[in-house]
Protein backbone atom coordinates (compact mmCIF):
# COMPACT_ATOMS: atom_id res chain seq x y z
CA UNK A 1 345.07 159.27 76.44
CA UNK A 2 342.48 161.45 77.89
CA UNK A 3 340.07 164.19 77.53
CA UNK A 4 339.15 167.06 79.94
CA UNK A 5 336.38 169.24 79.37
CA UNK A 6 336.76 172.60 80.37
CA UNK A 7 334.32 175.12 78.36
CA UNK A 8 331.75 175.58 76.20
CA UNK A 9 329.56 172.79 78.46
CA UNK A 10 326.18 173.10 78.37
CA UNK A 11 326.44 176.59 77.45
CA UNK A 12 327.39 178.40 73.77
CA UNK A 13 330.79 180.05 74.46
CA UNK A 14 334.25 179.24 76.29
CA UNK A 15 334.73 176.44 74.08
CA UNK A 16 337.79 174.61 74.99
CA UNK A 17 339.12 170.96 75.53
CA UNK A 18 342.15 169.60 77.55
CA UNK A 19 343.49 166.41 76.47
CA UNK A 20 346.96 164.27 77.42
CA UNK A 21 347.99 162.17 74.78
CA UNK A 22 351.26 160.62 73.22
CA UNK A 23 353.23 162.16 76.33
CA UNK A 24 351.72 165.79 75.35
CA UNK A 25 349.83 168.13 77.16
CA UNK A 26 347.50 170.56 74.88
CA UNK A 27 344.63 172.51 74.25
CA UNK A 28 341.50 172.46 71.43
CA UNK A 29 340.53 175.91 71.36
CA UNK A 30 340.75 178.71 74.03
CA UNK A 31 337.65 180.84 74.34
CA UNK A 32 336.43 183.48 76.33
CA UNK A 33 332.54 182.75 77.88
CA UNK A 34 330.55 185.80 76.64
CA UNK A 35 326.88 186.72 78.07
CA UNK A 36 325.39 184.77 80.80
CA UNK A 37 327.20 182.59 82.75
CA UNK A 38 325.20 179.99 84.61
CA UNK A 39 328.17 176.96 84.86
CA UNK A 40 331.29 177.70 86.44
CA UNK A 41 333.69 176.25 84.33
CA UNK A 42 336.87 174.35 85.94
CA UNK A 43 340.33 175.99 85.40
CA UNK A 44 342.33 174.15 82.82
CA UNK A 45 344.32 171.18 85.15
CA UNK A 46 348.24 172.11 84.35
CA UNK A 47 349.97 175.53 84.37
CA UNK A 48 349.17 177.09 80.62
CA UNK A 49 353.45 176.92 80.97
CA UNK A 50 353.06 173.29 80.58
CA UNK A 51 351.07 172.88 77.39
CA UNK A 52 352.90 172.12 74.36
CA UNK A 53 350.63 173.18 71.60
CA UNK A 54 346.94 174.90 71.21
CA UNK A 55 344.85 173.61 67.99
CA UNK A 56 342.57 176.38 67.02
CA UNK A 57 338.97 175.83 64.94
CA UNK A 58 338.88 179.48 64.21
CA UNK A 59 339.02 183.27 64.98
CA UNK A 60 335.81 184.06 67.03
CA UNK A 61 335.77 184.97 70.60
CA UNK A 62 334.32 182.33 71.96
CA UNK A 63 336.76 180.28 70.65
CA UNK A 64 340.12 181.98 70.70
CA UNK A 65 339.39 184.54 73.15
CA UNK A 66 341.89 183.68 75.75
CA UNK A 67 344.70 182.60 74.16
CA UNK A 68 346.39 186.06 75.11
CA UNK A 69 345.73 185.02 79.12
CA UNK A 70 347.43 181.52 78.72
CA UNK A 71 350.15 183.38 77.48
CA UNK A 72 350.14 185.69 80.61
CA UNK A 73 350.11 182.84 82.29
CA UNK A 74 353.21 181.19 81.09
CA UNK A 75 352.00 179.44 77.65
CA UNK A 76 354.61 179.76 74.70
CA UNK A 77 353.59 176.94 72.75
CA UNK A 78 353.09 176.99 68.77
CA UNK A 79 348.97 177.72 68.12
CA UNK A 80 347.51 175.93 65.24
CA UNK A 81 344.93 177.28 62.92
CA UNK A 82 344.36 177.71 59.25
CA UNK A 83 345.58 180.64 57.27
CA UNK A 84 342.66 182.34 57.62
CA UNK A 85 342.21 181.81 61.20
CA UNK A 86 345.81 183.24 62.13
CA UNK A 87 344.65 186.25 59.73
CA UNK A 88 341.43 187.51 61.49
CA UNK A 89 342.99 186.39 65.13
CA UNK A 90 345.60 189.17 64.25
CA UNK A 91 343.48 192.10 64.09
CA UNK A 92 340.84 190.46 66.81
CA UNK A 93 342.72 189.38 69.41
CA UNK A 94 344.46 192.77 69.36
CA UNK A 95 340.62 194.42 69.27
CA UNK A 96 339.63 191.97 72.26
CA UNK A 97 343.43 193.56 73.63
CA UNK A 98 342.44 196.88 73.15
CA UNK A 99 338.37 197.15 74.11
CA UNK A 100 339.59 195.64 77.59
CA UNK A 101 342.53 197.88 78.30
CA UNK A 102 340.33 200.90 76.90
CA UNK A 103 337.29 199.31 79.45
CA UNK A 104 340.05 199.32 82.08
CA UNK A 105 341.09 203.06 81.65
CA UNK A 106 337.36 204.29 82.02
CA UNK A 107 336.41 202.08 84.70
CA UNK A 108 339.45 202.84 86.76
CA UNK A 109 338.79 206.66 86.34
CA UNK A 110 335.52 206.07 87.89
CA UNK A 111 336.64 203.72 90.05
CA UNK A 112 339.41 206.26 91.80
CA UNK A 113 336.74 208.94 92.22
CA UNK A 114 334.69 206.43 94.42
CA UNK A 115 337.88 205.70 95.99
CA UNK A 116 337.61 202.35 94.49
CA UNK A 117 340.18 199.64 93.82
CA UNK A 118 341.29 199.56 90.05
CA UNK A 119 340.01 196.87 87.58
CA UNK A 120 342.49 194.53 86.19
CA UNK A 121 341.94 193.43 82.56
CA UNK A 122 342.33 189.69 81.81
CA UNK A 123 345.26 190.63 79.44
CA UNK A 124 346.55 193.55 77.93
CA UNK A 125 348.25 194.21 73.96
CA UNK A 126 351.56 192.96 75.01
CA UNK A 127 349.92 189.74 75.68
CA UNK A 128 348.25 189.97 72.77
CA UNK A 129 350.91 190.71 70.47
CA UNK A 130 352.80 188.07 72.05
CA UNK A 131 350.88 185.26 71.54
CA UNK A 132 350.28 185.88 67.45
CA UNK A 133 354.05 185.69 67.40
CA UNK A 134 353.19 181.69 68.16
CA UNK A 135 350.60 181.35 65.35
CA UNK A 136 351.25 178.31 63.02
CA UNK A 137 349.39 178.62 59.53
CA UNK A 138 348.33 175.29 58.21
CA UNK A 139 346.00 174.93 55.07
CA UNK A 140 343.08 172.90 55.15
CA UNK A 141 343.17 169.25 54.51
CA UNK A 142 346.82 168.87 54.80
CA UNK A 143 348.39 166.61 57.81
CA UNK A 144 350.68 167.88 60.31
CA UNK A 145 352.44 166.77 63.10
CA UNK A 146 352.69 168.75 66.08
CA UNK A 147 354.24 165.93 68.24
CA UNK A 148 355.45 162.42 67.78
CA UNK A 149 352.27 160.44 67.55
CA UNK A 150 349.94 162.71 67.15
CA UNK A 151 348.57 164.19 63.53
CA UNK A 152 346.36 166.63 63.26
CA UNK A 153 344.14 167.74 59.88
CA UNK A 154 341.84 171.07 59.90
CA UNK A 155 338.58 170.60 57.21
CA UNK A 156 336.46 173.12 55.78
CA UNK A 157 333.85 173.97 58.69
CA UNK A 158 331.92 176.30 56.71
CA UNK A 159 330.49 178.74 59.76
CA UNK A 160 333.23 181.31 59.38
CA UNK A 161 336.48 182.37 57.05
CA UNK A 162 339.11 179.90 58.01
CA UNK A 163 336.67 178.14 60.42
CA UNK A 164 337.49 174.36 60.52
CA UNK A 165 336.90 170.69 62.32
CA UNK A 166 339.76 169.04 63.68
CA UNK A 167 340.68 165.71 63.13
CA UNK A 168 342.96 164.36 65.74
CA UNK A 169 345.07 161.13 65.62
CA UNK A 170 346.85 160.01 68.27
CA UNK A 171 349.34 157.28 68.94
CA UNK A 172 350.21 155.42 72.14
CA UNK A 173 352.33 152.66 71.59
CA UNK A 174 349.84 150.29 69.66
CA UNK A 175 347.22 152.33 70.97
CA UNK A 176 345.56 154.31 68.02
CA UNK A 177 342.36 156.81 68.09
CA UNK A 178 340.76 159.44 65.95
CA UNK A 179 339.20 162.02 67.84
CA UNK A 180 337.39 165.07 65.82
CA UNK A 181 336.33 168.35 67.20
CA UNK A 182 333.61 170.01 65.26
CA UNK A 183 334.64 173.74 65.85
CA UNK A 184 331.35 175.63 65.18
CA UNK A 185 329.34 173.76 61.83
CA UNK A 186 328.38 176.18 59.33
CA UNK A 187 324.82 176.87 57.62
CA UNK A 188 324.26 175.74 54.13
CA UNK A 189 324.28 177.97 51.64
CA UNK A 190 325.77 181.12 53.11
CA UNK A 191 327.32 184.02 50.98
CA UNK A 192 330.73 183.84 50.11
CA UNK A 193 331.91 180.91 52.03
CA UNK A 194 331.87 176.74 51.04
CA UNK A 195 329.08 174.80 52.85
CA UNK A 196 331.11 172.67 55.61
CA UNK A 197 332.49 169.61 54.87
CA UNK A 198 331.56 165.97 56.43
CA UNK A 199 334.56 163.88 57.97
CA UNK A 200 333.91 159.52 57.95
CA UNK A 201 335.57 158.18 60.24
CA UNK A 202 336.39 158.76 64.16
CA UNK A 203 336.53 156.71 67.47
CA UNK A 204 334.94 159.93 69.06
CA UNK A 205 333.71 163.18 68.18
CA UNK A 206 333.41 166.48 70.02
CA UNK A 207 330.20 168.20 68.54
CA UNK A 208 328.80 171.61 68.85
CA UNK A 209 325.15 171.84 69.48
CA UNK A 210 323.59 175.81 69.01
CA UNK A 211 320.80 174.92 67.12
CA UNK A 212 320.32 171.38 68.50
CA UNK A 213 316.98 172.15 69.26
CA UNK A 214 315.42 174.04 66.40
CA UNK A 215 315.07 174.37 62.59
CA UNK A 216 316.11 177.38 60.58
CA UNK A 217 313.66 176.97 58.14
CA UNK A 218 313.00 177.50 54.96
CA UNK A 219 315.97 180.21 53.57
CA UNK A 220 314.88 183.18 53.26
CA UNK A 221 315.32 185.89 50.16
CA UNK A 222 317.84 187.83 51.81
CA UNK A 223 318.75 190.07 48.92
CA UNK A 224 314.83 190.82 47.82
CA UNK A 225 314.36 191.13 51.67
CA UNK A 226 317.32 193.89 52.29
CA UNK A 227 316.11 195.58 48.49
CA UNK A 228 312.63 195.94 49.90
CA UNK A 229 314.28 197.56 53.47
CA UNK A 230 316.35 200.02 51.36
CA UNK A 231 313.59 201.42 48.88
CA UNK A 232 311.12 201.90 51.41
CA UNK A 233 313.89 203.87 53.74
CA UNK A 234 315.07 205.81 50.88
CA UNK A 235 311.61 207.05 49.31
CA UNK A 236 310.77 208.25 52.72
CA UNK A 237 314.23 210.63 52.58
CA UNK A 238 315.71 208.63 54.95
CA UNK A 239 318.95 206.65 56.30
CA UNK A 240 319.10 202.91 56.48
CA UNK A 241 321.56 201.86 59.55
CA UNK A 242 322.68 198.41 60.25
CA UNK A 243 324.20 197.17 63.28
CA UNK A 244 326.72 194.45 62.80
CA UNK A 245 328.92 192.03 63.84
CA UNK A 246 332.59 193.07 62.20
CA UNK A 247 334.10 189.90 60.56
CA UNK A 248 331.57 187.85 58.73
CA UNK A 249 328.41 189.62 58.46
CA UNK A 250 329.27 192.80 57.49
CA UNK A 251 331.05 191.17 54.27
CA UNK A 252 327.77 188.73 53.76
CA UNK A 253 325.90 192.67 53.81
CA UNK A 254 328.60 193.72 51.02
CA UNK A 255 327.50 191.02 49.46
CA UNK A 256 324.25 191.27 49.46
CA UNK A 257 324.26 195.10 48.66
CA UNK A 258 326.41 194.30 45.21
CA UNK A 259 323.58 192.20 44.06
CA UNK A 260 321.50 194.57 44.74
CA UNK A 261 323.14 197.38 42.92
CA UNK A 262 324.33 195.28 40.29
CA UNK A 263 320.52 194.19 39.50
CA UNK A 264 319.13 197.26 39.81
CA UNK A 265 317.11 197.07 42.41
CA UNK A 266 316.83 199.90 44.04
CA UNK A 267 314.87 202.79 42.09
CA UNK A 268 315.47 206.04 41.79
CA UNK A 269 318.80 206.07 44.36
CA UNK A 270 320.74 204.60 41.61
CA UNK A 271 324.37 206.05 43.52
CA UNK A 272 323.14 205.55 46.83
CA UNK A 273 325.95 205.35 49.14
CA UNK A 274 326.98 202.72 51.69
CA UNK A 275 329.82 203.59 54.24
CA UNK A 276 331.31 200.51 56.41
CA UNK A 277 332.07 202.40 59.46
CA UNK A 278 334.42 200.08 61.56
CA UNK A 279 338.24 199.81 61.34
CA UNK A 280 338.04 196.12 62.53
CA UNK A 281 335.36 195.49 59.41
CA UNK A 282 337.44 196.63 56.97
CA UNK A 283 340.54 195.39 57.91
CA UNK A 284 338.36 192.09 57.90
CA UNK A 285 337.11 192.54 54.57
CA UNK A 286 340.49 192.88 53.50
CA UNK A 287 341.60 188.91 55.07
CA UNK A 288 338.46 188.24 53.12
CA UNK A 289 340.02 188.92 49.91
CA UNK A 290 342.98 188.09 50.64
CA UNK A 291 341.89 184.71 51.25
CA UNK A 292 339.18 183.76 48.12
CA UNK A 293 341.36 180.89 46.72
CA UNK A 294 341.38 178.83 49.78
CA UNK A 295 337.73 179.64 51.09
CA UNK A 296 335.16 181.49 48.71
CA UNK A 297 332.00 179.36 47.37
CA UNK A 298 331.50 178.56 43.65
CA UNK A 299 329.28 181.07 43.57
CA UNK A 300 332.09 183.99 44.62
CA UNK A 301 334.61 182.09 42.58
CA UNK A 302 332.40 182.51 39.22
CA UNK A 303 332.09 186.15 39.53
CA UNK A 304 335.93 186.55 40.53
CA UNK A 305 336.84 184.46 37.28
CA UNK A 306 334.43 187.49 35.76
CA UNK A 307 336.94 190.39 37.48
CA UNK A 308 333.99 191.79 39.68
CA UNK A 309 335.03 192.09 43.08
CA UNK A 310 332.47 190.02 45.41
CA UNK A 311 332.88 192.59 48.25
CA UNK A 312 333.23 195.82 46.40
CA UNK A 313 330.68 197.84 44.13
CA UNK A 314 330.32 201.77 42.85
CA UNK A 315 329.04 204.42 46.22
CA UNK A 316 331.30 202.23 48.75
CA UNK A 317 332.75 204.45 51.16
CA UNK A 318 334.65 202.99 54.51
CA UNK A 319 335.60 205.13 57.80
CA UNK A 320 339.29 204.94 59.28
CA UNK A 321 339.59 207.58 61.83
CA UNK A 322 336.77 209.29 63.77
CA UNK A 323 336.85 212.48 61.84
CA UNK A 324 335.69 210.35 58.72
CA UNK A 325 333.17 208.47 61.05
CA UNK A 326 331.96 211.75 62.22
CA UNK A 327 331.64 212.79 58.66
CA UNK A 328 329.05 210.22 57.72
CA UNK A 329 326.69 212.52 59.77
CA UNK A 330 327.00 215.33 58.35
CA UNK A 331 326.47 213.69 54.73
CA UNK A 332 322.86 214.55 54.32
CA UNK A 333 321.56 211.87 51.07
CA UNK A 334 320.00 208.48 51.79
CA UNK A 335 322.64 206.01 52.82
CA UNK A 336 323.42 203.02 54.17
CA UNK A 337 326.00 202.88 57.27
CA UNK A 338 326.96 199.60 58.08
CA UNK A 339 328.49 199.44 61.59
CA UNK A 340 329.82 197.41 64.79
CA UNK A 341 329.06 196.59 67.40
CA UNK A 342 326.07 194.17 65.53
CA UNK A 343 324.37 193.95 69.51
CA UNK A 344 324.61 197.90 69.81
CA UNK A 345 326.39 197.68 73.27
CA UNK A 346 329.45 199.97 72.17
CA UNK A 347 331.62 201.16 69.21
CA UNK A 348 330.87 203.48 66.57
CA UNK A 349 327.34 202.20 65.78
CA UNK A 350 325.85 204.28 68.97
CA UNK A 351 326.85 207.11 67.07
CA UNK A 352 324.56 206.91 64.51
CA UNK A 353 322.29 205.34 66.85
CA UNK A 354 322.17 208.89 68.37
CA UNK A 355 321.86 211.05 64.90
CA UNK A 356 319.28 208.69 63.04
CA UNK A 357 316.98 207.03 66.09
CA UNK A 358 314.34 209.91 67.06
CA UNK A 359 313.93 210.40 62.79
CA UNK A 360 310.71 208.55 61.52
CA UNK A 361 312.13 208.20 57.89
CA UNK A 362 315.01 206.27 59.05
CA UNK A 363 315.28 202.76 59.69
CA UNK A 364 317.27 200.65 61.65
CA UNK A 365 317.86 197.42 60.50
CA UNK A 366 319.03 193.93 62.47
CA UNK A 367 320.54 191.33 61.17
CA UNK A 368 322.04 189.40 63.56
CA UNK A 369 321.43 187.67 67.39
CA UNK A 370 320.63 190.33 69.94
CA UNK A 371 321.39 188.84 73.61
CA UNK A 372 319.25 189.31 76.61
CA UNK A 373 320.26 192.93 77.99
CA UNK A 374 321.30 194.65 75.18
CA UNK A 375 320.79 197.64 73.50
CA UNK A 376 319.92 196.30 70.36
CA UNK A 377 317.74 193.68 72.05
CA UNK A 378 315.71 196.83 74.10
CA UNK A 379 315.17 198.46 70.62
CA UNK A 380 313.91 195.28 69.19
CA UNK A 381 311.61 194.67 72.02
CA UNK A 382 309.81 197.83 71.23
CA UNK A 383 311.58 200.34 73.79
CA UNK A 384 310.04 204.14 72.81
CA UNK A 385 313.20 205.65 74.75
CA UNK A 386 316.85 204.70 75.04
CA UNK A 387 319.90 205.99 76.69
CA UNK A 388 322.65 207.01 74.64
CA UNK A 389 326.00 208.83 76.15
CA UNK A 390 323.97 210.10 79.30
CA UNK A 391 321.48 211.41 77.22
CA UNK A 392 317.80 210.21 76.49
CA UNK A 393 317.14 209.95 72.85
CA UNK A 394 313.42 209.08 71.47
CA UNK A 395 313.29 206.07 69.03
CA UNK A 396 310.90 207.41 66.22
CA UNK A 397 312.46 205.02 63.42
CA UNK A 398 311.13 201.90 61.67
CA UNK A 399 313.39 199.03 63.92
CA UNK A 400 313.30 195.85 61.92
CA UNK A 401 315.09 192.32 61.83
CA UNK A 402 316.28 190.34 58.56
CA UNK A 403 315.07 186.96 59.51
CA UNK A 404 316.89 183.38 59.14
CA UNK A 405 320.63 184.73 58.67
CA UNK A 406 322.65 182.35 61.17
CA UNK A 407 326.49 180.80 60.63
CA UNK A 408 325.27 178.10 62.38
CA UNK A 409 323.53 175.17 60.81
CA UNK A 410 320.26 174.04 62.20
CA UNK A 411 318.86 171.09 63.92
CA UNK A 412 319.22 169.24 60.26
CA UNK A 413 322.57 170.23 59.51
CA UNK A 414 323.90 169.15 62.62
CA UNK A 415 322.40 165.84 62.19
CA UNK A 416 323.75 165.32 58.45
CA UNK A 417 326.99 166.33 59.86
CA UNK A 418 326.92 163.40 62.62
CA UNK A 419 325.48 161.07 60.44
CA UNK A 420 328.41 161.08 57.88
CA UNK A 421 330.45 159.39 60.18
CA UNK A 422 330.68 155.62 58.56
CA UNK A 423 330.66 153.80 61.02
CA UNK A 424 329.62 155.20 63.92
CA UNK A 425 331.71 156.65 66.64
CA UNK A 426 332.26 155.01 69.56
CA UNK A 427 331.06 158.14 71.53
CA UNK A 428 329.70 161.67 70.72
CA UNK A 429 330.21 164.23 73.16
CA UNK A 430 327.58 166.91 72.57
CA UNK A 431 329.11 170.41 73.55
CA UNK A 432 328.05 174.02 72.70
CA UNK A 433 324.84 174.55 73.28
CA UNK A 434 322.38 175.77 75.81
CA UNK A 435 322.07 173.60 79.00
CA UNK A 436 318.49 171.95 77.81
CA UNK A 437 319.79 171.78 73.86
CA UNK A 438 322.74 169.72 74.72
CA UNK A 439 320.69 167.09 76.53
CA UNK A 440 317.88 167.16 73.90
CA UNK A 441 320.46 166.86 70.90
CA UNK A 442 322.47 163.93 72.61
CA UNK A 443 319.30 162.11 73.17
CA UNK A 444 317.86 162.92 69.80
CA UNK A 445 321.33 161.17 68.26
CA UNK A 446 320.54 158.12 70.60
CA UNK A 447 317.57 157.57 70.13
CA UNK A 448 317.17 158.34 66.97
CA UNK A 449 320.28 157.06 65.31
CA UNK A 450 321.70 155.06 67.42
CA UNK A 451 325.01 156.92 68.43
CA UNK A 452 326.20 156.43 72.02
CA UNK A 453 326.74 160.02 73.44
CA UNK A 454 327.62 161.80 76.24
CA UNK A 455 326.71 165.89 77.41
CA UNK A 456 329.46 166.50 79.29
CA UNK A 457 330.02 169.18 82.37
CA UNK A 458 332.76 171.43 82.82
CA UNK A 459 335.50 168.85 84.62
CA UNK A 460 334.46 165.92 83.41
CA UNK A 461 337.41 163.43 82.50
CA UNK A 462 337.08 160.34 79.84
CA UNK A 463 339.60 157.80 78.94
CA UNK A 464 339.85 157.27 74.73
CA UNK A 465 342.38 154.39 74.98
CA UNK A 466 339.79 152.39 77.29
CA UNK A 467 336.48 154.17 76.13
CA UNK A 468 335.50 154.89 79.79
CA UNK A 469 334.59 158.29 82.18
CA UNK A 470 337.13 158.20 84.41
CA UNK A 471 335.10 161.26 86.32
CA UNK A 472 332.07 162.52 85.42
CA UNK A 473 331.74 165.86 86.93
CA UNK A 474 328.24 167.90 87.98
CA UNK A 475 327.18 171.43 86.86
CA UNK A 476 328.02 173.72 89.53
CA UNK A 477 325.83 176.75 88.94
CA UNK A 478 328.17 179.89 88.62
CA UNK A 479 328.33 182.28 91.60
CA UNK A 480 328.30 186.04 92.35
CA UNK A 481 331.59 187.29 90.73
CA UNK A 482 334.09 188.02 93.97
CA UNK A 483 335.27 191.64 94.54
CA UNK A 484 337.17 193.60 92.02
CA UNK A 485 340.05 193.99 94.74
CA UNK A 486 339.69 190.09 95.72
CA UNK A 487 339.67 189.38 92.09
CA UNK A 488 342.37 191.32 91.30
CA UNK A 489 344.56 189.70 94.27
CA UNK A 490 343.90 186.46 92.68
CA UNK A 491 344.71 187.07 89.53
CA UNK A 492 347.86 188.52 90.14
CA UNK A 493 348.86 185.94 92.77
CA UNK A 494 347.90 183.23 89.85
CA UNK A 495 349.93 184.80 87.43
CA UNK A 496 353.12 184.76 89.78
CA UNK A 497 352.75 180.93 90.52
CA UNK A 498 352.42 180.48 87.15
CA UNK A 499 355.68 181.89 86.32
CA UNK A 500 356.88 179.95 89.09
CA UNK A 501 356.06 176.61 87.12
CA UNK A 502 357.34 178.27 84.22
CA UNK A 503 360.68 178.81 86.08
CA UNK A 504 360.69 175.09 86.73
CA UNK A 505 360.21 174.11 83.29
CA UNK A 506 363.26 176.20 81.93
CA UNK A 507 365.74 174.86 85.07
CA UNK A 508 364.76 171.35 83.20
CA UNK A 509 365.71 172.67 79.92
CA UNK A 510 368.96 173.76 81.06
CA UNK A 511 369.84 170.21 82.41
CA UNK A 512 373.33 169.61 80.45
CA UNK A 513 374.14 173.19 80.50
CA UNK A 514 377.91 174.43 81.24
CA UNK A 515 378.77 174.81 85.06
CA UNK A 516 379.37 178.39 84.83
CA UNK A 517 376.15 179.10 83.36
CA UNK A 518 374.55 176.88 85.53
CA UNK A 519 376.24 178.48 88.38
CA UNK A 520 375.01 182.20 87.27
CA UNK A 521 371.49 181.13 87.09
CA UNK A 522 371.45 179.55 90.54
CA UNK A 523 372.99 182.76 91.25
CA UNK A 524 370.04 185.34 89.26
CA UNK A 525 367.03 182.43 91.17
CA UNK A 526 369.17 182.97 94.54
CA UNK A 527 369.33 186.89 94.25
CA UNK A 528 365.48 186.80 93.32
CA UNK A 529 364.19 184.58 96.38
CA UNK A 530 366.76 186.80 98.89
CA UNK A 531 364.73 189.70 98.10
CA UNK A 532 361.41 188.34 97.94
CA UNK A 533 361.21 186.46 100.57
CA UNK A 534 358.33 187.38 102.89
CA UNK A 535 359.30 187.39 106.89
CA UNK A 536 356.69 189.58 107.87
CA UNK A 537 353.80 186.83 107.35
């Protein structure tokens, strides 16, 4: 009964978890690491052909982002996750599918006019659409049972639609032990979406960390805030534009905006229009509705029970192809365009980037994180000029940032979160946060509260029957990345030997099996090594 940590380890992203227990191999979560890497992160110890099962706390990147590689690899295992969850992994893991392969194509035509190797994706649509075939929907606070001896119970996490915490139990004989995973806690009070709920009892806990360092404050008036940003746009003749992130704040900006119009907020643009110009968005918005029963607030319940739409008001226009995108442009009234990416870095958004940046009457309007390197981070730093498609284009228009929005709960949220476990844990592992945050969070629970915990490196290995680290690895700081054509090698090579312990595991299978069919596979394996088999090495 054991515990491998393999991601998301004193840094925010790549969250995922390794354990052995009951006589099953599986994974918590399967995330991609996205910005900075400073930890290399070990690879996960068995051939993804060997895992039975992936649990899933919910649909972001970080989190689910390379559950189409496993499956490259060899993993065809059932995947876990709420309704929700399966919903928005659907059309993101395909979007994560497609941005790669499309990355692929343009860097490989650049690549062969340098004479360059090519660049190998880290999975393509077909691995993508293979994997969702595996998704398992389970509804929150319902027990399943993925194996014998172990049970497995996904609770309202509040940070995301469908987001959860995991409650693990696992049996070993008369061996029992509760193990929950945190997924990523919610805020309080966020649009649309419950507050997270608190689990009471555990042996151990796996907690995330973000904002183990700092206080949101007090919340802020996001709807005056966003009235204010539109009025002052609009009497000046202009366009507001709004970066952002696809699935979950683009719907809190519907929203928002349906207050707004609904309380008459805005003067003299009564019909003003607002066009959501990303497919991914409004297929998103769409799960959103789809899913208001099982996830929506009180608050987005009582005006449902009214028949007004939470996400939906008079004006709202949303873009499919790129003709209609391109449209948007030529629409000369005050607007709002609401569009990903939310950092800037690519999509549709540099578009309008281009048409409404060098016009003072315009604004452009932030209202989420903006990472080191970006393009929306060099336009919130103050940058006079940016690049856009080759071409310098002058930034003349009001840049500005909606403060305090965050899925993540604060420093205090965190802590009422651990503290509802009754009594306490015998260990918390603090995960998910930035190197420094994840020691100052543990100790802050230690010393403060008197939890015993533990910040954990990528590799590190703890025992939950016995309660002891059987290895407590180091952070290894991450290295140059290796060649594209050494990379590429490697990858490939990987993916072969992991077919070849796939090819193992189904001989196994077949133990029993009639002669003759037993016979023709030896036969098919036979023909296969004959050809392949390398001499001239």
């Amino acid at each position: 009964m054991k515990i491998t940590f393999i991601g998301a380890t004193h840094e925010v992203t790549g969250s995922c978890y390794y354990l052995e227990a009951a006589g099953r191999k599986f994974l918590v979560d399967c995330g991609m690491e996205q910005g900075p890497n400073y930890y290399e992160n070990k690879e996960i110890p068995v051939n993804p052909g060997e895992l039975d099962f992936v649990l899933l706390t919910h649909a972001h990147m970080d989190h689910s982002g390379n559950l189409p590689a496993i499956y490259a690899k060899g993993f065809q295992g059932p995947i876990y996750a709420t309704d929700a969850t399966c919903h928005l992994c659907d059309i993101m893991l395909r979007d994560s599918a497609h941005i790669q392969m499309f990355e692929a194509e343009w860097r490989n035509r650049k690549a062969r006019r340098q004479g360059k190797p090519d660049f190998v994706p880290a999975y393509t649509m077909e691995d993508a659409m293979g994997v969702l075939k595996n998704f398992v929907h389970c509804p929150y606070e319902k027990t399943i049972t993925p194996a014998d001896g172990i049970q497995v119970r996904f609770i309202d996490a509040g940070h995301l639609l469908g987001s959860a915490s995991i409650e693990v139990k696992i049996r070993e004989e008369e061996t029992e032990r509760t193990i929950v995973f945190s997924g990523d806690i919610g805020n309080k009070n966020q649009p649309l979406i419950r507050d997270p709920q608190y689990l009471h009892e555990a042996d151990y806990v796996v907690m995330e960390s973000t904002y183990g360092d700092r206080s949101h404050g007090e919340r802020p008036d996001y709807v005056g805030s966003l009235a204010e940003v539109i009025q002052r746009t609009f009497d000046r003749g202009g366009n507001l534009v709004i970066p952002s992130f696809a699935v979950g704040r683009t719907q809190e900006m519907l929203y928002f905006i349906r207050q707004i119009k609904a309380e008459g907020r805005i003067h003299g643009h009564d019909n003003f229009k607002v066009y959501v110009d990303s497919p991914l968005a409004n297929e998103a918005t769409t799960i959103f509705a789809e899913h208001e029963y099982d996830c929506f607030d009180q608050e987005a319940m009582d005006l449902i029970k009214k028949g007004v739409n939470p996400l939906s008001f008079p004006g709202l226009r949303t873009s499919v192809t790129t003709e209609d995108s391109r449209a948007i442009n030529g629409d000369e009234e005050c607007k709002v365009i609401i569009s990903a990416s939310g950092m800037c870095d690519a999509g549709r958004i540099k578009h309008h980037l281009k048409h409404n940046l060098w016009g003072p009457q315009n604004t452009i309007l932030f209202v989420g994180y903006q990472a080191i390197g970006t393009l929306g981070r060099t336009l919130l730093e103050g940058a006079t000029e940016v690049k856009l498609f080759g071409e310098p284009v002058h930034v003349a228009a009001e840049i500005c940032q909606m403060p305090g929005i965050s899925g993540h709960a604060d420093v205090n949220g965190l802590l009422d979160w651990a503290n509802a476990f009754t009594p306490k844990p015998k260990r918390i592992f603090v995960t998910h946060g930035d190197d420094s945050v994840t020691e100052i969070f543990a100790k802050r629970l230690e010393e403060e509260f008197g939890f015993q915990t533990m910040a954990p490196f990528s590799g590190t290995v703890y025992d939950l029957a016995g309660n002891f680290c059987v290895y407590e690895a180091q952070g290894v700081k991450a290295q140059k990345a290796v060649t594209v054509k050494a990379a590429k090698a490697a990858r490939a090579f990987e993916k072969l030997v992991s077919l070849g312990h796939r090819l193992m595991s189904v001989i196994k299978k077949n133990e029993g099996c009639a002669n003759k069919d037993l016979e023709k596979f030896s036969r098919e394996i036979q023909s296969l090594c004959d050809k392949w088999d390398r001499t001239d090495i």
